[in-house]
N, C-alpha and C. Protein backbone atom coordinates (compact mmCIF):
# COMPACT_ATOMS: atom_id res chain seq x y z
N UNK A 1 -20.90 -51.31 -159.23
CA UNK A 1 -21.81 -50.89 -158.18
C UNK A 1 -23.09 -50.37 -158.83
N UNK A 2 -24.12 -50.93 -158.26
CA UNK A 2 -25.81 -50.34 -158.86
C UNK A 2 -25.93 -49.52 -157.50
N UNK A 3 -26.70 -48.66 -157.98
CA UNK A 3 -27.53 -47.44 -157.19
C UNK A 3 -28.59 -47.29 -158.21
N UNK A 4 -29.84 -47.52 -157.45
CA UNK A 4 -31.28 -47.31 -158.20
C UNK A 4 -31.21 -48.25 -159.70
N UNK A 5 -30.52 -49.02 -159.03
CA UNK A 5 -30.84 -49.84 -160.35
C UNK A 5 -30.16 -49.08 -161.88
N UNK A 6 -29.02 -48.47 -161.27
CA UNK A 6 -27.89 -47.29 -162.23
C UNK A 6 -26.42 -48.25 -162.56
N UNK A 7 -25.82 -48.96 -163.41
CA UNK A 7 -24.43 -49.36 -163.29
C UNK A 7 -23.58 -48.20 -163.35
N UNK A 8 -23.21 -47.86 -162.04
CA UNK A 8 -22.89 -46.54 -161.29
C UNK A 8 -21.09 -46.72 -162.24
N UNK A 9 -20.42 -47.79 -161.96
CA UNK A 9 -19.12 -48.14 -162.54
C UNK A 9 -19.23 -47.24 -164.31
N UNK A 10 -20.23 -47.93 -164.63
CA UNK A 10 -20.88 -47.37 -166.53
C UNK A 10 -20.46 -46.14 -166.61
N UNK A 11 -21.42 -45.32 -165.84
CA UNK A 11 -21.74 -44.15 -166.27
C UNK A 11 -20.49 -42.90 -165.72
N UNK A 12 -19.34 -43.91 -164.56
CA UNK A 12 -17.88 -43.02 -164.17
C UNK A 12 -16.95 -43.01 -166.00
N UNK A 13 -16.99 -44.54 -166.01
CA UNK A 13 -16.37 -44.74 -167.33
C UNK A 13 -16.82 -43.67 -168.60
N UNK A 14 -17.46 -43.59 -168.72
CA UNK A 14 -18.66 -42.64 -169.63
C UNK A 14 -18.27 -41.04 -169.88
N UNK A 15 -17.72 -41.02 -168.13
CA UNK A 15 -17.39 -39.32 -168.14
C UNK A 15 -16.16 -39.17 -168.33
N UNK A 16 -15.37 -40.47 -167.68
CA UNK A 16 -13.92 -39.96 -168.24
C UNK A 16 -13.87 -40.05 -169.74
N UNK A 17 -14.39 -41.23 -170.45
CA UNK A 17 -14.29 -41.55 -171.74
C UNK A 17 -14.40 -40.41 -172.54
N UNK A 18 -15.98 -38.90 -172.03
CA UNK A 18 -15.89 -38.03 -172.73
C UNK A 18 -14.70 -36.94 -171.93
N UNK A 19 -14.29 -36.95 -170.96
CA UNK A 19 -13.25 -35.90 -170.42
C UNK A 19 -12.32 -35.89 -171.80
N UNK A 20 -11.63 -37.03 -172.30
CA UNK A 20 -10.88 -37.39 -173.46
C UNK A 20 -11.03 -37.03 -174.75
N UNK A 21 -12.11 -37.13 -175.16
CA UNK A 21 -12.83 -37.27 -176.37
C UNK A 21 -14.32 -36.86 -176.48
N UNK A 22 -14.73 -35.75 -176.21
CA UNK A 22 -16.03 -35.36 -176.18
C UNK A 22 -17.03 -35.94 -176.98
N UNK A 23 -16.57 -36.48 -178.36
CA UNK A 23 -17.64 -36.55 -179.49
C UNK A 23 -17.97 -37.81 -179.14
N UNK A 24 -17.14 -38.92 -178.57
CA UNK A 24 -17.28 -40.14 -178.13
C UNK A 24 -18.87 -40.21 -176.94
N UNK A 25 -19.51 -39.23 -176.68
CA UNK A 25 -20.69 -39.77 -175.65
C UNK A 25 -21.91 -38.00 -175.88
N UNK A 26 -21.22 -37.49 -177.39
CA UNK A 26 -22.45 -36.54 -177.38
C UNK A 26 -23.05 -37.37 -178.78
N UNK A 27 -24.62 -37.32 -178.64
CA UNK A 27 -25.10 -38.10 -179.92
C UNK A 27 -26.05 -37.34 -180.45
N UNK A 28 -26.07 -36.65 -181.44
CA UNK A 28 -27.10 -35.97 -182.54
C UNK A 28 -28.88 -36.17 -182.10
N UNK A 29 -29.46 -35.53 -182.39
CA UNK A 29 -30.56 -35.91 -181.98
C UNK A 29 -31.62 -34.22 -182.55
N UNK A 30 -32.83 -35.56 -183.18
CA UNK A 30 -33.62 -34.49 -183.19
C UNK A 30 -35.40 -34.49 -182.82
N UNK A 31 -35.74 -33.66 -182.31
CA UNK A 31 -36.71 -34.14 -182.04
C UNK A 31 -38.13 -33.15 -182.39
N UNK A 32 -39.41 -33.81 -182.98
CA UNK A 32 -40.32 -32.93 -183.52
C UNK A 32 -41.34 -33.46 -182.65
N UNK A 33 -42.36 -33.03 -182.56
CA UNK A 33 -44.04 -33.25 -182.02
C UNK A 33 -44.99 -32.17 -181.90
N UNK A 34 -45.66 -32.06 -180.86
CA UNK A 34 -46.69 -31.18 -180.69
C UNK A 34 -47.01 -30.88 -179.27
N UNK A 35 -47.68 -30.08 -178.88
CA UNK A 35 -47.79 -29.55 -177.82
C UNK A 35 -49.90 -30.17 -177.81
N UNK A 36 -50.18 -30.20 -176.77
CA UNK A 36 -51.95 -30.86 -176.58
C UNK A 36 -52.09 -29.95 -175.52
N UNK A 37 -53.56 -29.56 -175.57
CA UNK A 37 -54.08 -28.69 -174.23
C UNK A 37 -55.10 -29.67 -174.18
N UNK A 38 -55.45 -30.71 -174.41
CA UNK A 38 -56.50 -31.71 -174.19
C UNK A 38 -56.84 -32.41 -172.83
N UNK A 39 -57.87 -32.14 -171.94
CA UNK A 39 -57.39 -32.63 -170.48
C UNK A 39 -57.28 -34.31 -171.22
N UNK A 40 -56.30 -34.54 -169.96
CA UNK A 40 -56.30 -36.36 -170.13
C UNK A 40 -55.48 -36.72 -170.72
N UNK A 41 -54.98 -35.56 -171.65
CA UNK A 41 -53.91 -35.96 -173.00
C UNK A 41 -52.79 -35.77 -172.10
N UNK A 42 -51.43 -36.17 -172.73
CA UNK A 42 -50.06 -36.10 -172.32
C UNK A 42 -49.77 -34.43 -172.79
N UNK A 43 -49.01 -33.46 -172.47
CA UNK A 43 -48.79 -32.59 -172.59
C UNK A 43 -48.18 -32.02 -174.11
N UNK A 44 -47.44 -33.10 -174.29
CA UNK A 44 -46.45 -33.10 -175.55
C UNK A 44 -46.48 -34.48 -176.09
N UNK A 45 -46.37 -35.05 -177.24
CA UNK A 45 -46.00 -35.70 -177.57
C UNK A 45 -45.30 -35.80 -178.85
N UNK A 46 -43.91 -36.33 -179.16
CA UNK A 46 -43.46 -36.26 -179.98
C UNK A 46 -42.34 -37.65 -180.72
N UNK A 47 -41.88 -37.24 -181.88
CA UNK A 47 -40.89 -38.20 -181.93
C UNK A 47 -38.96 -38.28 -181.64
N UNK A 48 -38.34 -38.99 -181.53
CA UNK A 48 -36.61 -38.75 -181.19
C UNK A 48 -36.54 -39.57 -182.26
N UNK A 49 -35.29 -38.45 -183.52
CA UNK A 49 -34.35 -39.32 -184.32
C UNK A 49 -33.15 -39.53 -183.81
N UNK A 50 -32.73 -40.34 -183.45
CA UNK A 50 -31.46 -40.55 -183.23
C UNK A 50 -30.81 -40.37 -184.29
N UNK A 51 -29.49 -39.55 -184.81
CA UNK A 51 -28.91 -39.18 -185.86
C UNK A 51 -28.08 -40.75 -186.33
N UNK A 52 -28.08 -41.86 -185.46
CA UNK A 52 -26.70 -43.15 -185.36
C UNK A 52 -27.10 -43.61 -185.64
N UNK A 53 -27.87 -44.21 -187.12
CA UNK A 53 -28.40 -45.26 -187.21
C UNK A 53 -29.07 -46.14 -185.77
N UNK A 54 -30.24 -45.41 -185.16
CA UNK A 54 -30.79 -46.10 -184.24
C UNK A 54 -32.34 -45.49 -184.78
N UNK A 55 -33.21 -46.91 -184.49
CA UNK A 55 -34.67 -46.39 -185.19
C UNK A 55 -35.25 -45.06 -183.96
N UNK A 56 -36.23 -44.63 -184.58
CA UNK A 56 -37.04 -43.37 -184.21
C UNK A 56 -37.76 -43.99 -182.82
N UNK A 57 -37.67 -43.10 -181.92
CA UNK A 57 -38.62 -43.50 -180.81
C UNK A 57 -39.27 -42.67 -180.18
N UNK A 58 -41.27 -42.77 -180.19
CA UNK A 58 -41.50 -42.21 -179.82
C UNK A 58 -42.15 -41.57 -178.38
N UNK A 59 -42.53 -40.73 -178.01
CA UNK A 59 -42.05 -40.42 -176.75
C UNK A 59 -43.66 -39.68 -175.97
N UNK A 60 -44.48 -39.34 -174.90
CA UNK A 60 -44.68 -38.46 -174.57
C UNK A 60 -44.25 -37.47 -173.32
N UNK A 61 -44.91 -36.72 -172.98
CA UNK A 61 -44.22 -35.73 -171.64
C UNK A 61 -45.69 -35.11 -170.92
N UNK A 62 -45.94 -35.56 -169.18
CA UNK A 62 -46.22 -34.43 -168.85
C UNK A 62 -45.90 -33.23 -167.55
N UNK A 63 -45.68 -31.84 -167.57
CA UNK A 63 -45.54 -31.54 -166.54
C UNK A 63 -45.94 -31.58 -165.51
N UNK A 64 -45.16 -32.24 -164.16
CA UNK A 64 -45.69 -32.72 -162.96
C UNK A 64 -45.47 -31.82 -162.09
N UNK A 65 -46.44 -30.96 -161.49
CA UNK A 65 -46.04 -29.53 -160.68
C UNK A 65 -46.60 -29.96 -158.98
C-alpha cells in the first residue's frame, strides 16, 4: 500500500524488523556545516556521513515559520 507516495507495507516491516533487533534500522551518522545569516542564503548548510559505507551527502535547511 502507497500513501503519499510512502511504501506504507516497507516502513510496517522496518518497525517490526527493529522491535527485534534494534541495531538492524539505527544507522551512524554524522553531520558538520554551518549556520548563514545571509538573506537569500539557506539557513544551514551542511554535510551527512553516513557511517555504512554510503558516500557523503550534502544537504541544506531552512526554517519555515
Amino acid at each position: 500500500m502507497k500513501l503519499h507516495n510512502v511504501n506504507v507495507d516497507v516502513i510496517r516491516e522496518t518497525i517490526d524488523r527493529g522491535k527485534d533487533e534494534a541495531s538492524t534500522i539505527r544507522f551512524p551518522l554524522n553531520v558538520s556545516g554551518r549556520w548563514q545569516a545571509e538573506e537569500g542564503k539557506p539557513q544551514f548548510t551542511g554535510k551527512k556521513n553516513h557511517l555504512r559505507n554510503v558516500s557523503p551527502s550534502c544537504f541544506w535547511q531552512d526554517r519555515q515559520i
